[in-house]
N, C-alpha and C. Protein backbone atom coordinates (compact mmCIF):
# COMPACT_ATOMS: atom_id res chain seq x y z
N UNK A 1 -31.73 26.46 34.15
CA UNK A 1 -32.81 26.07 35.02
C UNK A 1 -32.75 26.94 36.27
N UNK A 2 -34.16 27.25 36.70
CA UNK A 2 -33.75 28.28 37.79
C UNK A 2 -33.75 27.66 39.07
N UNK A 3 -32.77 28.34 40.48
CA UNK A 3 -32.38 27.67 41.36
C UNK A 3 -31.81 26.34 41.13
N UNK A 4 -31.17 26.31 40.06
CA UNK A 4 -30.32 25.05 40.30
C UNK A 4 -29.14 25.37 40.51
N UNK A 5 -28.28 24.51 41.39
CA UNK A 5 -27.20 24.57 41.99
C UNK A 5 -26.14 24.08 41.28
N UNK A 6 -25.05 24.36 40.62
CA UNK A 6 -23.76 24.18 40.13
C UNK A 6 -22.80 24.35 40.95
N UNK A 7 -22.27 22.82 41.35
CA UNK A 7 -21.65 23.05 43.11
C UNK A 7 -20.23 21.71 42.21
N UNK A 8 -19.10 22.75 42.91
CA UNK A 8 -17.57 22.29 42.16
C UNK A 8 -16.73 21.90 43.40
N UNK A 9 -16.11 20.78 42.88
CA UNK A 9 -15.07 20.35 43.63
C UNK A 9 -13.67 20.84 43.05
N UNK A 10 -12.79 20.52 43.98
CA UNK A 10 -11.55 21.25 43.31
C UNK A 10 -10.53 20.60 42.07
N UNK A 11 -10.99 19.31 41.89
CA UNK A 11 -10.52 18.42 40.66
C UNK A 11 -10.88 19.17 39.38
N UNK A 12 -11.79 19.39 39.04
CA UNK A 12 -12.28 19.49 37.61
C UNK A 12 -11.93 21.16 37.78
N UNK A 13 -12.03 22.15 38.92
CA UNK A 13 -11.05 23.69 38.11
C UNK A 13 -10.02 23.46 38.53
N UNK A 14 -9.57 22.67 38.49
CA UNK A 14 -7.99 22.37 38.87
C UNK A 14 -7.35 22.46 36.97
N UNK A 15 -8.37 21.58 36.68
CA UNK A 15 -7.51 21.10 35.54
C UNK A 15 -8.46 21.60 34.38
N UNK A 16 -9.54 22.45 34.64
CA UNK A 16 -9.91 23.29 33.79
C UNK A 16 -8.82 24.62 33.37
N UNK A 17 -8.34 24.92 34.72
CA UNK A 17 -7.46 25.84 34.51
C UNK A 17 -5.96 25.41 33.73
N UNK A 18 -5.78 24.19 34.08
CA UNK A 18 -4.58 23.91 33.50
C UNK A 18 -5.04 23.60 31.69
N UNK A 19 -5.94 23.10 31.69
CA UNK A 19 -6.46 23.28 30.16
C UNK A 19 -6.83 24.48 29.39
N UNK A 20 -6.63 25.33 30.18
CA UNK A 20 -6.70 26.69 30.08
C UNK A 20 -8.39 26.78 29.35
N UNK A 21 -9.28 26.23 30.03
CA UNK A 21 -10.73 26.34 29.64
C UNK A 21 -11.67 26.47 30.80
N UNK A 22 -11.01 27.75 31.52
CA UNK A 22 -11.93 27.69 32.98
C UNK A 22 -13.25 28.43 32.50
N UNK A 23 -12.67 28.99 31.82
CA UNK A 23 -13.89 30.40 31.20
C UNK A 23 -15.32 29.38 30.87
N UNK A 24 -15.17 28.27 30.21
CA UNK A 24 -16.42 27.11 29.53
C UNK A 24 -17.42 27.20 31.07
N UNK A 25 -16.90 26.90 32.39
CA UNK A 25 -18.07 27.00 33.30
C UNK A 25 -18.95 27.77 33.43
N UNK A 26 -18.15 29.15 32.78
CA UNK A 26 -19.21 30.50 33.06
C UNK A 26 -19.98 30.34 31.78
N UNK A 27 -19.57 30.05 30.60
CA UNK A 27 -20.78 30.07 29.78
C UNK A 27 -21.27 28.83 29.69
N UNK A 28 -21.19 27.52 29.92
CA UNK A 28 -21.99 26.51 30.26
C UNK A 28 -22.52 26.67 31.41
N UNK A 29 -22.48 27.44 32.55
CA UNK A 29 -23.46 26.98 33.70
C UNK A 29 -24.31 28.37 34.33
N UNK A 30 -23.03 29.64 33.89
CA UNK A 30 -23.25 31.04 34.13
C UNK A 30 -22.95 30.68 35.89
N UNK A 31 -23.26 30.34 36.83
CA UNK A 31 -22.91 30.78 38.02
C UNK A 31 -22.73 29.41 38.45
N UNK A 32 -21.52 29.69 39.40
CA UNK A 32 -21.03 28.07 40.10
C UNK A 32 -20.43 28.55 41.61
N UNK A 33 -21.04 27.23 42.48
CA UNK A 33 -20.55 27.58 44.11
C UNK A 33 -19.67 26.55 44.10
N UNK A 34 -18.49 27.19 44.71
CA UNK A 34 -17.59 26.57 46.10
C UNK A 34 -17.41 26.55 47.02
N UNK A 35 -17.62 25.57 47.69
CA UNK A 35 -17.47 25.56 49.18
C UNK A 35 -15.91 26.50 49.87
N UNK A 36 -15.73 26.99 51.05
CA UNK A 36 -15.07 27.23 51.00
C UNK A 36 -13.50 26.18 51.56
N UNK A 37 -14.08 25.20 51.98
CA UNK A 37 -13.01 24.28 51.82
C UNK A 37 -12.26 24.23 50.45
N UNK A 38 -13.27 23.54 49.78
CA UNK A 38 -12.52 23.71 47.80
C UNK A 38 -11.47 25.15 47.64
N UNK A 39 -12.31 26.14 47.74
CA UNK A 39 -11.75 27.23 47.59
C UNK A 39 -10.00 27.21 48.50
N UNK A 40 -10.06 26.83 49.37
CA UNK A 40 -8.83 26.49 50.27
C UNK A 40 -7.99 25.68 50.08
N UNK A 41 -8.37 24.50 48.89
CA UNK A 41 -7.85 23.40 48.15
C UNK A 41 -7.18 24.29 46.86
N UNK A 42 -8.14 24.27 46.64
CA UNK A 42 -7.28 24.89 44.63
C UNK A 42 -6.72 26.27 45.27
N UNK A 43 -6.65 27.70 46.25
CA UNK A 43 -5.90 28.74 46.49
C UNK A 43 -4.64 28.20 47.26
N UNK A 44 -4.22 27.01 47.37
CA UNK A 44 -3.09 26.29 48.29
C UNK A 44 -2.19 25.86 47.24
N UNK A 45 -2.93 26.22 46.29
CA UNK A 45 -1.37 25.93 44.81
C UNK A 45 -0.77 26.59 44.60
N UNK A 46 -1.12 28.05 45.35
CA UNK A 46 -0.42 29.38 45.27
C UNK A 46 -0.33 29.53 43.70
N UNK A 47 0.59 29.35 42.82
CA UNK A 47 0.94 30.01 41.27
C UNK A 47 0.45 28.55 40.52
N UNK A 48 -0.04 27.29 41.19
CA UNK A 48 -0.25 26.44 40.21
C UNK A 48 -1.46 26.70 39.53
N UNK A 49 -2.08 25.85 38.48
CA UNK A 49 -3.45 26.16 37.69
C UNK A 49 -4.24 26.59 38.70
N UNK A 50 -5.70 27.09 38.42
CA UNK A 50 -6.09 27.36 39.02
C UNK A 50 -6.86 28.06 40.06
N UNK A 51 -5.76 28.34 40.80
CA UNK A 51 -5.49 29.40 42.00
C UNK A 51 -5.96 30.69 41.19
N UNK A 52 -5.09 31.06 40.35
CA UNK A 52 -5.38 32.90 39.58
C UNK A 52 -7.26 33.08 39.26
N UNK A 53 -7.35 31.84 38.48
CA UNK A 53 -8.68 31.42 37.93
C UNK A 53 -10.19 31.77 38.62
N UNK A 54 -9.62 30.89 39.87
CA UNK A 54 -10.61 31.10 40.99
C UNK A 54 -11.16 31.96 41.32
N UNK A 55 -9.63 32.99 41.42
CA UNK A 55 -9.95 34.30 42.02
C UNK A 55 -10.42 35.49 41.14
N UNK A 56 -10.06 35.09 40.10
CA UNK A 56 -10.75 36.20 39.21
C UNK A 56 -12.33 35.58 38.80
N UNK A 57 -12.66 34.72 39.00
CA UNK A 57 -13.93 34.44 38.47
C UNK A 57 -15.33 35.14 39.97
N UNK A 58 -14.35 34.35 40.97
CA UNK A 58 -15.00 35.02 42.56
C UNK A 58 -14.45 36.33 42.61
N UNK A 59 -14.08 37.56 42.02
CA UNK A 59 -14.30 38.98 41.98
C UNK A 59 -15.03 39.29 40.78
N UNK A 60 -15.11 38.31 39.70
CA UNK A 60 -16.41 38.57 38.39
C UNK A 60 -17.45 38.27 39.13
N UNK A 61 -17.90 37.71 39.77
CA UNK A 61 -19.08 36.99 40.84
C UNK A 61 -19.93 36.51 39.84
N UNK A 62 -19.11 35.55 39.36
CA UNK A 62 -19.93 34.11 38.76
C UNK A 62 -19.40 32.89 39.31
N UNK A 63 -18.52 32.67 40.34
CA UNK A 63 -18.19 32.18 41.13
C UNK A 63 -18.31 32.69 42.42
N UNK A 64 -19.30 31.93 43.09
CA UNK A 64 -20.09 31.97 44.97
C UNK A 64 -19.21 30.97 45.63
N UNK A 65 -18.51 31.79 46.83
CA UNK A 65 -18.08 31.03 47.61
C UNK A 65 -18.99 30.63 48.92
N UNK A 66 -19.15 29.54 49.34
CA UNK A 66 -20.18 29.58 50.68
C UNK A 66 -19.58 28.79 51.26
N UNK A 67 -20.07 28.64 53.09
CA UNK A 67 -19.47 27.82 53.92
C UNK A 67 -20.46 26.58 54.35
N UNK A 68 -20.14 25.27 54.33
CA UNK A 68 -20.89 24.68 54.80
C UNK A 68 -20.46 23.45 55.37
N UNK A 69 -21.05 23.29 56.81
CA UNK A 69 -20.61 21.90 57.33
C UNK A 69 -20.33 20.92 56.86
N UNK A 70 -19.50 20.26 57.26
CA UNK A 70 -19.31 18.79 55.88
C UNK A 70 -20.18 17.80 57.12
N UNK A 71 -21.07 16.64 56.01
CA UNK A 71 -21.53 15.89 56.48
C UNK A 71 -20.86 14.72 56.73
N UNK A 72 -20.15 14.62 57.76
CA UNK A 72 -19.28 13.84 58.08
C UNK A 72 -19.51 11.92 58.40
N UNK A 73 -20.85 11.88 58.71
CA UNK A 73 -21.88 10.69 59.05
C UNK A 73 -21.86 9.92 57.02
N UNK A 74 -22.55 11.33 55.89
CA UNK A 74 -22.55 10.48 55.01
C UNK A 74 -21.61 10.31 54.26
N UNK A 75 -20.34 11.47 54.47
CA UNK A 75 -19.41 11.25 53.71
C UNK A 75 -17.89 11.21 54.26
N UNK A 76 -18.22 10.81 55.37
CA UNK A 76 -16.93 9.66 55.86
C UNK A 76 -15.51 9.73 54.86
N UNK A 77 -16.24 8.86 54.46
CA UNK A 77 -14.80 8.21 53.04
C UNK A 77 -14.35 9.53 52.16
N UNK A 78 -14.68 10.50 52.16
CA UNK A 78 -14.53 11.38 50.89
C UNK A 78 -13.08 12.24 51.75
N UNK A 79 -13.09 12.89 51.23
CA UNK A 79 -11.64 13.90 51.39
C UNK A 79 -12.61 15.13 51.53
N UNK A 80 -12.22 16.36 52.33
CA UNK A 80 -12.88 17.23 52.81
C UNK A 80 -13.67 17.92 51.70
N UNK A 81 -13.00 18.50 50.82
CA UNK A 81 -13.13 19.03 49.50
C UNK A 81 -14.85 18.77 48.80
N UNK A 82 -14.49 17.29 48.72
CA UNK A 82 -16.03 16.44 47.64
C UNK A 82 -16.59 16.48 48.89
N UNK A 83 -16.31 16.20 50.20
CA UNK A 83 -17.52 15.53 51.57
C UNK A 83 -18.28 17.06 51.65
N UNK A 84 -17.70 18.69 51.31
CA UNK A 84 -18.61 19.75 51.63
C UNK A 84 -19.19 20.25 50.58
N UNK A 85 -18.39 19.65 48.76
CA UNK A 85 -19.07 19.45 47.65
C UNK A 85 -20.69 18.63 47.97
N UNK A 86 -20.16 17.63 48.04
CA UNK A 86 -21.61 16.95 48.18
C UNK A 86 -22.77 16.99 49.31
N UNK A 87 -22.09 17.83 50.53
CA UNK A 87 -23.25 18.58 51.36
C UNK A 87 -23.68 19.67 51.05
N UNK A 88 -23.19 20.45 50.46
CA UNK A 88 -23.95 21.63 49.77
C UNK A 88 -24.79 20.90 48.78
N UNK A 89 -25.01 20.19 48.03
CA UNK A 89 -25.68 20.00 47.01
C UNK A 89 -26.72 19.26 47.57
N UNK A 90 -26.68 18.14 48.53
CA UNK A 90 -27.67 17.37 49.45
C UNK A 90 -28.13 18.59 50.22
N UNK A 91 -27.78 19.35 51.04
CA UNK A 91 -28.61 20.43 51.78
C UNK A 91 -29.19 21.67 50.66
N UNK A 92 -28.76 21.67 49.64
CA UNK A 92 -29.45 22.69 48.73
C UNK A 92 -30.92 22.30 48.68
N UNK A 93 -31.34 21.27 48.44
CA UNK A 93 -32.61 20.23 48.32
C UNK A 93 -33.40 20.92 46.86
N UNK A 94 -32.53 21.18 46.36
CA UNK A 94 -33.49 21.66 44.88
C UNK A 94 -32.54 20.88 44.00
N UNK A 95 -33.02 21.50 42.19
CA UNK A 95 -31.79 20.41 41.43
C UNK A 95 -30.28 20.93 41.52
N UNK A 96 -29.72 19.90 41.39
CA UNK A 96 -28.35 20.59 41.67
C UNK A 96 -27.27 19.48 40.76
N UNK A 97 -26.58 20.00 40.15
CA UNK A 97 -25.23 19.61 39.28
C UNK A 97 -24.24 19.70 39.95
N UNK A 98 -23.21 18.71 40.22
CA UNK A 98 -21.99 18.23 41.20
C UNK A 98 -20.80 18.16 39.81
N UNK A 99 -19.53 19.03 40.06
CA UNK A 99 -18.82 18.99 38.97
C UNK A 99 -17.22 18.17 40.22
N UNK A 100 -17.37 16.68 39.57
CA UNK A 100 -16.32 16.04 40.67
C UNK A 100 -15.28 14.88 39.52
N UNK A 101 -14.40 14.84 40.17
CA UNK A 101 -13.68 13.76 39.12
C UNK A 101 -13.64 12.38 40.19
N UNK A 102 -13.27 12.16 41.26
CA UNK A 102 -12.90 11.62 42.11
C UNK A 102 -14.60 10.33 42.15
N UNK A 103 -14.20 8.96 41.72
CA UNK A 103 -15.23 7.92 41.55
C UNK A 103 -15.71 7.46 42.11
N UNK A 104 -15.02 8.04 43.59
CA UNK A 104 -16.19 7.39 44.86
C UNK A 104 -16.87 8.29 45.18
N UNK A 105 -16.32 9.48 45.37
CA UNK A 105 -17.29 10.50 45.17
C UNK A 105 -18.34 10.93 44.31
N UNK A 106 -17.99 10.50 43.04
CA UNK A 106 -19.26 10.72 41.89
C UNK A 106 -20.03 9.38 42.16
N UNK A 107 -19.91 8.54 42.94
CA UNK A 107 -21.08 6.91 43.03
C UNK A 107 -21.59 8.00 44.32
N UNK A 108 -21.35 7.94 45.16
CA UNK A 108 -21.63 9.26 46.63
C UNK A 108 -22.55 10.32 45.57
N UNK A 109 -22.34 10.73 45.03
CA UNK A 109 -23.15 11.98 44.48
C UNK A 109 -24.41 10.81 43.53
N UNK A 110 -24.43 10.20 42.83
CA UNK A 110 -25.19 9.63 42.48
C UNK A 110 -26.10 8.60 43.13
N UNK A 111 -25.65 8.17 44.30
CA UNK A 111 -26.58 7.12 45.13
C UNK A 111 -27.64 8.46 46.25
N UNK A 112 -26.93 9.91 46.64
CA UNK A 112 -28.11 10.64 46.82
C UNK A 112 -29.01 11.43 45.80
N UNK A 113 -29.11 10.66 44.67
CA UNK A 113 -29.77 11.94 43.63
C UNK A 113 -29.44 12.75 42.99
N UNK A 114 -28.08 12.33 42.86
CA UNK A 114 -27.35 14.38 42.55
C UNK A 114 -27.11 13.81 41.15
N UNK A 115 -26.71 14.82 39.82
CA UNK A 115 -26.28 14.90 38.93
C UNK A 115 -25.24 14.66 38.87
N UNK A 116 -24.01 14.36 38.40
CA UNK A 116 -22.43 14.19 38.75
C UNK A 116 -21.58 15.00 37.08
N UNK A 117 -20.95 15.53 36.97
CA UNK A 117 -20.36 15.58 35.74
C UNK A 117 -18.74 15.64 36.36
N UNK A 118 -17.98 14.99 35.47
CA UNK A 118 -15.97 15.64 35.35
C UNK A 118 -15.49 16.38 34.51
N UNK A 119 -14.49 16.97 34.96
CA UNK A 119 -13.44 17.19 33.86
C UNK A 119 -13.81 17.12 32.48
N UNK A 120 -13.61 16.11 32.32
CA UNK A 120 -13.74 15.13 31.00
C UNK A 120 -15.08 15.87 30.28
N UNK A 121 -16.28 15.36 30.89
CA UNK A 121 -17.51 16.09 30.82
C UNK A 121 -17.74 17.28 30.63
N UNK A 122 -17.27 18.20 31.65
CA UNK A 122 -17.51 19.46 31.04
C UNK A 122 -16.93 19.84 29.86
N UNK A 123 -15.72 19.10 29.11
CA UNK A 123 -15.31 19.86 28.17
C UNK A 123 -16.06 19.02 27.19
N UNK A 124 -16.39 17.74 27.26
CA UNK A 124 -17.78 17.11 26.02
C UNK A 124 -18.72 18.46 26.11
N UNK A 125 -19.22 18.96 27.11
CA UNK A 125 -20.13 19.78 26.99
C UNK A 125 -20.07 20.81 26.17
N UNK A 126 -19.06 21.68 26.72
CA UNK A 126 -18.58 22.57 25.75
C UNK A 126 -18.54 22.37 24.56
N UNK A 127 -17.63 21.41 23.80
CA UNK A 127 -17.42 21.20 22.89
C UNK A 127 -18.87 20.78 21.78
N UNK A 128 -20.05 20.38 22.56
CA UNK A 128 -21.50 19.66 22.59
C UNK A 128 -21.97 21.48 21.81
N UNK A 129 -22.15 22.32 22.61
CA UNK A 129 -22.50 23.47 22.84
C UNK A 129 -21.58 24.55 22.05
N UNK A 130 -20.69 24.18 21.12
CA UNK A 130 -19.83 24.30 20.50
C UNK A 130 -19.06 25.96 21.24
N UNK A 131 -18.46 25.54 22.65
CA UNK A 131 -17.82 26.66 22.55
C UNK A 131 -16.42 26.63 22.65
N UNK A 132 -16.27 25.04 21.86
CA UNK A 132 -14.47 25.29 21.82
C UNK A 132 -15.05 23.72 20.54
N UNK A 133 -14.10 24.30 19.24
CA UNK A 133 -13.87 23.00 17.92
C UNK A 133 -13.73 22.00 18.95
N UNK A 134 -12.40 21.76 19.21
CA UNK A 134 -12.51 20.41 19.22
C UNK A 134 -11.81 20.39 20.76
N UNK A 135 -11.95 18.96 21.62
CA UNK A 135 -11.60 19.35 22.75
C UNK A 135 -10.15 18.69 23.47
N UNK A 136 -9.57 17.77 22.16
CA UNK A 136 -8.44 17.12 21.86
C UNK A 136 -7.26 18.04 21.97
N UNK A 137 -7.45 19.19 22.33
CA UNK A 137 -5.98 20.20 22.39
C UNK A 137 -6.25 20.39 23.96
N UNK A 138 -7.20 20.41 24.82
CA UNK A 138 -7.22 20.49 25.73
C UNK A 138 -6.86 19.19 26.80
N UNK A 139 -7.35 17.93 26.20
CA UNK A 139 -6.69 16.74 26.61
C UNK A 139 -5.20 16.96 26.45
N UNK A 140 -4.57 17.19 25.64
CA UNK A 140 -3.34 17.26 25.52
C UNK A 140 -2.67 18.08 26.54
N UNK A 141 -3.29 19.31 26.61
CA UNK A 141 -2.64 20.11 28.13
C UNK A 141 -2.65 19.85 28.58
N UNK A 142 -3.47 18.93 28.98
CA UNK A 142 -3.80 18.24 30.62
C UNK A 142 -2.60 17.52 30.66
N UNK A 143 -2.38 16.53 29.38
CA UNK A 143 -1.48 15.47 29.93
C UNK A 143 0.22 16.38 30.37
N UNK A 144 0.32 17.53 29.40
CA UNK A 144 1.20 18.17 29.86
C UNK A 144 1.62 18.72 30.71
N UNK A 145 0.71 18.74 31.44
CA UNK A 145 0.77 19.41 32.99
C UNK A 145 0.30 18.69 33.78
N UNK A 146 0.23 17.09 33.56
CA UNK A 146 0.62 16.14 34.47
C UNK A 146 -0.64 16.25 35.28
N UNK A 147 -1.80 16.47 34.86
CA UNK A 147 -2.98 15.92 35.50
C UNK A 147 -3.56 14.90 35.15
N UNK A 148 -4.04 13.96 35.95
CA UNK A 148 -4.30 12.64 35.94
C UNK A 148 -5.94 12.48 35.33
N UNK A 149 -5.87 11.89 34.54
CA UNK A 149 -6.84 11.58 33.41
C UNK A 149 -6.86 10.31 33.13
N UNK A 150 -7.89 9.51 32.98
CA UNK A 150 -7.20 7.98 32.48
C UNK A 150 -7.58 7.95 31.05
N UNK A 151 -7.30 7.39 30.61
CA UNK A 151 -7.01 6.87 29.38
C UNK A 151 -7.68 6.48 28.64
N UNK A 152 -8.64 5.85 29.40
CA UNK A 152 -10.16 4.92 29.17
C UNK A 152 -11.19 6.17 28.92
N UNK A 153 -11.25 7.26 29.62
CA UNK A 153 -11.86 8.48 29.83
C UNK A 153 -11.71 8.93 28.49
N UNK A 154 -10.61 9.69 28.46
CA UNK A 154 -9.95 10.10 27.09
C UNK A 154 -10.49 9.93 25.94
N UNK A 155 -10.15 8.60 25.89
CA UNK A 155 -10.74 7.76 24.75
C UNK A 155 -12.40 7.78 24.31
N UNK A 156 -13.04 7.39 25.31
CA UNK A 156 -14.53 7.75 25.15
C UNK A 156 -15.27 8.54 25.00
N UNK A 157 -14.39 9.84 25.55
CA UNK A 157 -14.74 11.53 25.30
C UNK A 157 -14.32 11.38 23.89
N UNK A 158 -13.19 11.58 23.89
CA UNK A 158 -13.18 11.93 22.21
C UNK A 158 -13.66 10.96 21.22
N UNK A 159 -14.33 10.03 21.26
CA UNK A 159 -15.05 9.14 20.73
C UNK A 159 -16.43 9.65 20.86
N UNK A 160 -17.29 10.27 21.92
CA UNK A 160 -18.37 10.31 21.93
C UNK A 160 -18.82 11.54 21.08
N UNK A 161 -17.12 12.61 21.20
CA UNK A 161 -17.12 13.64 20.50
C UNK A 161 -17.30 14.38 18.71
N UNK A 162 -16.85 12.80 18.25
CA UNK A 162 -16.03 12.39 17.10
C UNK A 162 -15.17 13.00 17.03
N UNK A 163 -14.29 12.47 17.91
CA UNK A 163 -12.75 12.72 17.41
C UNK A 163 -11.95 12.25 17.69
């Protein structure tokens, strides 16, 4: 869709990278912004997931870094990261896709209009769009590298997936 905004928090390439499926954003969305807070979140892992990811995708320039005020009035409660996630996407004022894991933040992204997808989600997508079989080897990394996923999630992805 044109001018639509694909705007990432640092949860879901956190653990895209640790699923080693960062590459799925560029061909599910082709171009994605980070704020540069996010960007300051996931490059603070130094060698953890991630970090390498980021940076090679923002010198491919299918990853836009931009700066933008966090709206501090509507997003109070959020952690810096999702509060300049979800002001870029509220000040974009066109359509815009929010890639967040964090559930107060995705009710926050959904009570202004926004699209919301996770983790979880993007790899249904992929897997939807068939650019990975199945997406049950990637759940599994995750749990191996100790990123937090629940269970309930899990389950319904790979259920909605058949698998």
């Amino acid at each position: 869709m044109a001018n639509r905004l694909v705007a990432a928090d640092a949860s879901p390439l956190i653990g895209l990278a640790a699923a080693g499926a960062f590459d799925v954003l560029h061909s599910l969305f082709g171009q994605v912004t980070v704020t540069t807070t996010v960007r300051d979140e996931v490059l603070a892992g130094g060698e953890l997931p991630g970090a390498r990811e980021l940076t090679n995708a923002v010198e491919d320039r299918w990853v836009t870094i931009v700066r933008t005020r966090i709206d501090t009035i509507k997003f109070a409660d959020l952690d810096a990261g999702e509060a300049s996630t979800l002001t870029l996407a509220v000040q974009h004022g066109g359509p815009s896709l929010v890639l967040m894991d964090e559930p107060f933040g995705r009710s926050c992204a959904r009570e202004h209009g926004l699209a919301v997808i996770g983790l979880a989600g993007v790899l249904l997508a992929a897997r939807e769009a068939r650019l990975v079989q199945s997406i049950r080897p990637y759940f599994a990394l995750l749990e191996r590298s100790n990123f937090r996923l629940s269970n309930e999630i899990v389950r319904a992805v790979l259920a909605q997936a058949g698998e």
